[in-house]
Protein backbone atom coordinates (compact mmCIF):
# COMPACT_ATOMS: atom_id res chain seq x y z
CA UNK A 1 102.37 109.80 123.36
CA UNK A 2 98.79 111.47 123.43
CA UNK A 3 95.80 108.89 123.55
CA UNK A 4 92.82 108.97 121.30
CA UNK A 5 89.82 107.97 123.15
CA UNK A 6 88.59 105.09 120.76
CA UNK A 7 90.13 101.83 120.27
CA UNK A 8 91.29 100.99 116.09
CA UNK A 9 89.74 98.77 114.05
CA UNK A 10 91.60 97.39 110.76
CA UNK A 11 90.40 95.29 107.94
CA UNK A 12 86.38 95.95 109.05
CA UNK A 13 86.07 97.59 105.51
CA UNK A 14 88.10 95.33 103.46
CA UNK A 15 87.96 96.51 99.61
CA UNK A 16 88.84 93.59 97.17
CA UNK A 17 90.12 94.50 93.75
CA UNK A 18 91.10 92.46 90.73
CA UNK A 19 93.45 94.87 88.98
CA UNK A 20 95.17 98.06 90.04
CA UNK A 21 98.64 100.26 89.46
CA UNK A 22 99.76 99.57 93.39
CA UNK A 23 97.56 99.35 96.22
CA UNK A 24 99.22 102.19 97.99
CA UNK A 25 98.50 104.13 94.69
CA UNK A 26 95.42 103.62 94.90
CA UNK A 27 94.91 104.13 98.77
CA UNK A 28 97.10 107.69 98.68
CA UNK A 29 94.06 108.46 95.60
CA UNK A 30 91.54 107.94 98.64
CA UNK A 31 92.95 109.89 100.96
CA UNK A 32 93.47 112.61 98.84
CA UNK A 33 89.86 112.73 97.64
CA UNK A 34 89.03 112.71 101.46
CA UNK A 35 87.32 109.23 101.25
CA UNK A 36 89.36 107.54 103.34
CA UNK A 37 88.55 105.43 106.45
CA UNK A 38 90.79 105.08 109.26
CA UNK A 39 91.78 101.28 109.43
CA UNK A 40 90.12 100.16 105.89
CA UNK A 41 92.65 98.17 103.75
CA UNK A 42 92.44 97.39 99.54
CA UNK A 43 93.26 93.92 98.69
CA UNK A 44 94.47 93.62 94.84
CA UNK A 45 94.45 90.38 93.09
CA UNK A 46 96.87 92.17 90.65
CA UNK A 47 99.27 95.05 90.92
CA UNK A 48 100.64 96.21 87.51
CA UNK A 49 103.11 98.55 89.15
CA UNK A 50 103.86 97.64 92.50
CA UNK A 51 106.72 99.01 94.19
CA UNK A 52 109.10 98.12 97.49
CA UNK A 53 111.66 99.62 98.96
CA UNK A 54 114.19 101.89 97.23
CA UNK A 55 112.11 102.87 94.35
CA UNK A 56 112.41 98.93 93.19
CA UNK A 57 109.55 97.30 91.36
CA UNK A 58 107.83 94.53 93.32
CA UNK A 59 106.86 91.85 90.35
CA UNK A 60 104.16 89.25 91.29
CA UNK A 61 102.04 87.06 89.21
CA UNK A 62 98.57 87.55 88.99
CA UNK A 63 96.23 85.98 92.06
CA UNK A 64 99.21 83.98 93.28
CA UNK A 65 100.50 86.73 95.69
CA UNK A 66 98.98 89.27 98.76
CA UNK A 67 99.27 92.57 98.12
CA UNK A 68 97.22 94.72 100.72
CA UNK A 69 97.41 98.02 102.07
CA UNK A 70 96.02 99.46 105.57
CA UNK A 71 95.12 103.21 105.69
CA UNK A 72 95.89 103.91 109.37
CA UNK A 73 95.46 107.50 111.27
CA UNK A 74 98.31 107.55 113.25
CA UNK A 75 96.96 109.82 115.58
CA UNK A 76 98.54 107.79 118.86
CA UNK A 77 102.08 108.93 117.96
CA UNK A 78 104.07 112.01 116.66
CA UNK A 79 106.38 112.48 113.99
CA UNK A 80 109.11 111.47 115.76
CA UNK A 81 108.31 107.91 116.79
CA UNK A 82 107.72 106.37 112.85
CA UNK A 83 109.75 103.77 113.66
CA UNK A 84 107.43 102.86 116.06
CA UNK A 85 104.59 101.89 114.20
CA UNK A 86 107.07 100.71 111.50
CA UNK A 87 108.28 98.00 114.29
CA UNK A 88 104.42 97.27 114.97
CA UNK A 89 103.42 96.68 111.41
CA UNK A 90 106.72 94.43 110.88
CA UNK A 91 106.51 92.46 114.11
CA UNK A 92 102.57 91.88 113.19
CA UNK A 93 103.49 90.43 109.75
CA UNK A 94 106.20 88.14 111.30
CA UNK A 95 103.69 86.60 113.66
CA UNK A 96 100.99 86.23 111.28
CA UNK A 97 103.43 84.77 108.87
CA UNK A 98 105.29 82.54 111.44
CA UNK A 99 102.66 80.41 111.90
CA UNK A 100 102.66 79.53 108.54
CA UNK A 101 107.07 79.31 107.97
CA UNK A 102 108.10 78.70 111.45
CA UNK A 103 111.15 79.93 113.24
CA UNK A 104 113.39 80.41 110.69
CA UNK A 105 111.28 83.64 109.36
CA UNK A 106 113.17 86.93 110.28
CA UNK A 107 112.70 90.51 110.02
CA UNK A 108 115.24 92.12 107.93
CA UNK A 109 116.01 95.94 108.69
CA UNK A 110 114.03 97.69 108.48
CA UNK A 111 110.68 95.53 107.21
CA UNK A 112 111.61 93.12 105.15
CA UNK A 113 110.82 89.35 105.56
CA UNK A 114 113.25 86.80 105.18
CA UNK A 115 112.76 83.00 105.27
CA UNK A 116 116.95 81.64 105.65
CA UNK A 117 118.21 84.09 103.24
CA UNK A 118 115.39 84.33 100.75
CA UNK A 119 112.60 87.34 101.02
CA UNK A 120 109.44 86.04 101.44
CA UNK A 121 107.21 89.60 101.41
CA UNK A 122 108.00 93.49 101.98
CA UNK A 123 106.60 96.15 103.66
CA UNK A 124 106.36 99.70 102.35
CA UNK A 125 104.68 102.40 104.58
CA UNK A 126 104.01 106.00 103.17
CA UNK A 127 103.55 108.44 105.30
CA UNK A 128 100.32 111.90 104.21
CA UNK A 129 102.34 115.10 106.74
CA UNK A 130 100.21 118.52 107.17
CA UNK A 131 101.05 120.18 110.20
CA UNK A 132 101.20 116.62 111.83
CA UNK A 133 101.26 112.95 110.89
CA UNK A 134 97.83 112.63 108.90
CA UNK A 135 98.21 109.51 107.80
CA UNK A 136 100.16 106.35 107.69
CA UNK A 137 100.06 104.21 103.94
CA UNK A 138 101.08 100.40 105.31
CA UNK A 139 101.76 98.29 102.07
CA UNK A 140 102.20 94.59 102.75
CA UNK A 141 103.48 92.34 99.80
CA UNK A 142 103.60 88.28 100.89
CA UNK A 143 104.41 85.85 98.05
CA UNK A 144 101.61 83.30 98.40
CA UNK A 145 101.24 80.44 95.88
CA UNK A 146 104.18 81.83 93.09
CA UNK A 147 106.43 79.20 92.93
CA UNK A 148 108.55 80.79 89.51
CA UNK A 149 109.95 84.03 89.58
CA UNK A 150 111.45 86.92 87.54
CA UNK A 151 115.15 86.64 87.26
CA UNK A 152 115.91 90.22 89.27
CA UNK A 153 113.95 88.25 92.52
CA UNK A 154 116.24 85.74 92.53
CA UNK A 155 116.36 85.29 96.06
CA UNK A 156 112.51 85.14 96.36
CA UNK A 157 110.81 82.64 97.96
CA UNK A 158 106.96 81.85 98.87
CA UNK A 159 104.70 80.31 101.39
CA UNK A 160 103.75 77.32 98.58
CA UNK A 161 107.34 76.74 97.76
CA UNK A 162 108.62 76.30 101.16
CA UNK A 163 104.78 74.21 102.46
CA UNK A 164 103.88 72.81 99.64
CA UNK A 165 100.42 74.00 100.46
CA UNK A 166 98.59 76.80 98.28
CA UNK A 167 96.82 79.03 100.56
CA UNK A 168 94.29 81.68 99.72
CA UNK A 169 95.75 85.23 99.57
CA UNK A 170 92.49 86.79 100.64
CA UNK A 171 91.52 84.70 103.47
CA UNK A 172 95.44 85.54 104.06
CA UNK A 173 95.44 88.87 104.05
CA UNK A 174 92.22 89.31 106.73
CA UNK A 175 94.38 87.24 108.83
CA UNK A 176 97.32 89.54 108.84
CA UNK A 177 95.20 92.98 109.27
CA UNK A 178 93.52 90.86 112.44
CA UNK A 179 96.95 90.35 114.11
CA UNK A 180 97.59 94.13 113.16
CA UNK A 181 94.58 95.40 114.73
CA UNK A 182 95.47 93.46 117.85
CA UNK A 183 98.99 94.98 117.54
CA UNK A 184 98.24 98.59 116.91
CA UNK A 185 95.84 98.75 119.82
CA UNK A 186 98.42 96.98 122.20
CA UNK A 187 100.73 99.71 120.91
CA UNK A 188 98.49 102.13 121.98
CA UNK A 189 97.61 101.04 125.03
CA UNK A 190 101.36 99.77 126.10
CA UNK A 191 103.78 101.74 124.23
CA UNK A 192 106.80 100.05 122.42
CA UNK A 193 108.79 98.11 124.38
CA UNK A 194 107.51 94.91 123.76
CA UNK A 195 107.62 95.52 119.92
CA UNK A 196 111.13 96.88 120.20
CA UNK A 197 111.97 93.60 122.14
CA UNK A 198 110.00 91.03 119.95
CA UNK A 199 111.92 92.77 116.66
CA UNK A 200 115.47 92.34 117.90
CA UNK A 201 114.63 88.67 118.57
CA UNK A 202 114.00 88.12 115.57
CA UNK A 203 116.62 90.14 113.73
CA UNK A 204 117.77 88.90 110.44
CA UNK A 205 121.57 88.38 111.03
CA UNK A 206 121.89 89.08 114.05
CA UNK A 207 125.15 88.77 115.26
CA UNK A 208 126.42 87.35 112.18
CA UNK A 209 128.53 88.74 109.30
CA UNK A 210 127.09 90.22 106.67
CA UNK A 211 128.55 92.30 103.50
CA UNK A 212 127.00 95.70 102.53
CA UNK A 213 127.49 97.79 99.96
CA UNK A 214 127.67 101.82 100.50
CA UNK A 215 128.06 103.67 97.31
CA UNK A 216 131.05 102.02 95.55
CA UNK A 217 132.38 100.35 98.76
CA UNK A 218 131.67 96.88 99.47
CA UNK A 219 132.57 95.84 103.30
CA UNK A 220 132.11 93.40 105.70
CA UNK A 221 130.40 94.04 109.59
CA UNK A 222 128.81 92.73 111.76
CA UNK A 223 124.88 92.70 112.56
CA UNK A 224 124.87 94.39 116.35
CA UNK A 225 121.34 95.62 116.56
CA UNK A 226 118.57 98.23 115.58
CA UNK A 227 118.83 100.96 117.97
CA UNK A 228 115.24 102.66 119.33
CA UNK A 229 114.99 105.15 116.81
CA UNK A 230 115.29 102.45 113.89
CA UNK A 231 119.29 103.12 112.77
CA UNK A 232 121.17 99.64 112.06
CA UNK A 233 123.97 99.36 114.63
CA UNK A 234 127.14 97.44 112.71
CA UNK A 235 130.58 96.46 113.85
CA UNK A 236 133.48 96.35 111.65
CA UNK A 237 136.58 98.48 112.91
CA UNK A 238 133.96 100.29 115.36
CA UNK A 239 130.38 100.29 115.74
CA UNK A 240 128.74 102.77 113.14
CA UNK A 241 124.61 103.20 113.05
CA UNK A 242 123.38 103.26 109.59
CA UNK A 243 120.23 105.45 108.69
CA UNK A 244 117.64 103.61 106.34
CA UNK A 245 118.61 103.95 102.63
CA UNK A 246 121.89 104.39 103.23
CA UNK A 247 123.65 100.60 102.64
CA UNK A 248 122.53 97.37 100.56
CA UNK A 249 122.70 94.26 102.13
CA UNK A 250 124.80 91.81 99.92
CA UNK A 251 122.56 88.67 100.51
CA UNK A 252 123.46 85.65 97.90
């Protein structure tokens, strides 16, 4: 892992807007136009396209919900070690958001978090390749103050529903890219151990039974681990690691 000689800062150029197609859109449009800053993140108050994992749409109501995205040179790690800074962003959003839902708040693999069995906020990173890993896209979606949701999210849940207490998603947000800054820097500086650790502590399901659906087969197995290279390790009739993207998680 090859140092860079300066130390990151994240969230020091905060842009606030009240409208846009997806943060991550619009950060990618940055970068491409080469106006950029390492570290800056977008804020939107609304997103009128916002996406999560899989391709699936990521609906939130207008000003209730955090939606921000941190453009981030990865220039401390290679190709190879995404997961790593995957497992940073994920274990910095579960901290910052801890304090707020308490222990019961898990990481679901690979980013997703979970409050019991409901998902309280998502994490989408993009990654801009040349001949190395330009740069990293880290979209972070937390639902705030929305206490009524769209009947495909279900099992959604947010901060107010669970508190009682409406928070501001701006203030919100600055919190979370301070706890990221912290986190990215410690990465740098001490490698991934201690994230590795801290995420498999706080595994959603671990050890527990879980159903998954793979293609047209729906099974049962059971939640082992997340081995160092981010693959799900599940047990059913034998342990099997499971690449991102390849299994739903049956959650009801």
């Amino acid at each position: 892992m090859s140092h860079p000689s300066h130390i990151k800062r994240i969230g020091q150029h905060f842009i606030e807007l009240q409208s846009v197609d997806s943060t991550n859109i619009y950060a990618r449009a940055l970068i491409s136009a080469d106006l950029a800053q390492d570290g800056a993140c977008i804020f939107a108050h609304e997103q009128t396209a916002g996406r999560g994992q899989r391709g699936k749409k990521w609906i939130a109501e207008k000003s209730a919900n955090m939606a921000v995205t941190t453009m981030l040179k990865p220039d401390f790690l290679s190709l190879s070690q995404q997961f790593w800074l995957s497992t940073c962003v994920a274990v910095s959003a579960h901290q910052w958001l801890q304090k707020y839902l308490g222990d019961e708040l898990k990481i679901k693999w690979p980013n997703d978090l979970y409050w019991q069995d409901r998902k309280a906020g998502g994490i989408l990173i993009e990654s801009v390749i040349g001949s190395k890993w330009l740069w990293a896209i880290i979209g972070v979606g937390v639902n705030v103050n929305q206490t009524v949701f769209p009947e495909l999210a279900t099992n959604a849940v947010s901060i107010k529903q669970i508190t009682g207490k409406t928070h501001d998603p701006v203030a919100l947000s600055k919190e979370y890219c301070t706890v990221l800054e912290t986190n990215v820097n410690r990465l740098i500086k001490n490698g991934f151990d201690e994230f590795y650790t801290y995420y498999q502590n706080v595994l959603f399901k671990k050890n527990e039974m879980v159903r998954f659906k793979k293609q047209n087969r729906v099974f049962e197995a059971k939640v082992k681990s997340v081995t160092r290279s981010g693959r799900l390790l599940i047990e059913h009739s034998s342990e099997e690691e499971i690449d991102f993207g390849e299994v739903e998680w049956i959650i009801k």
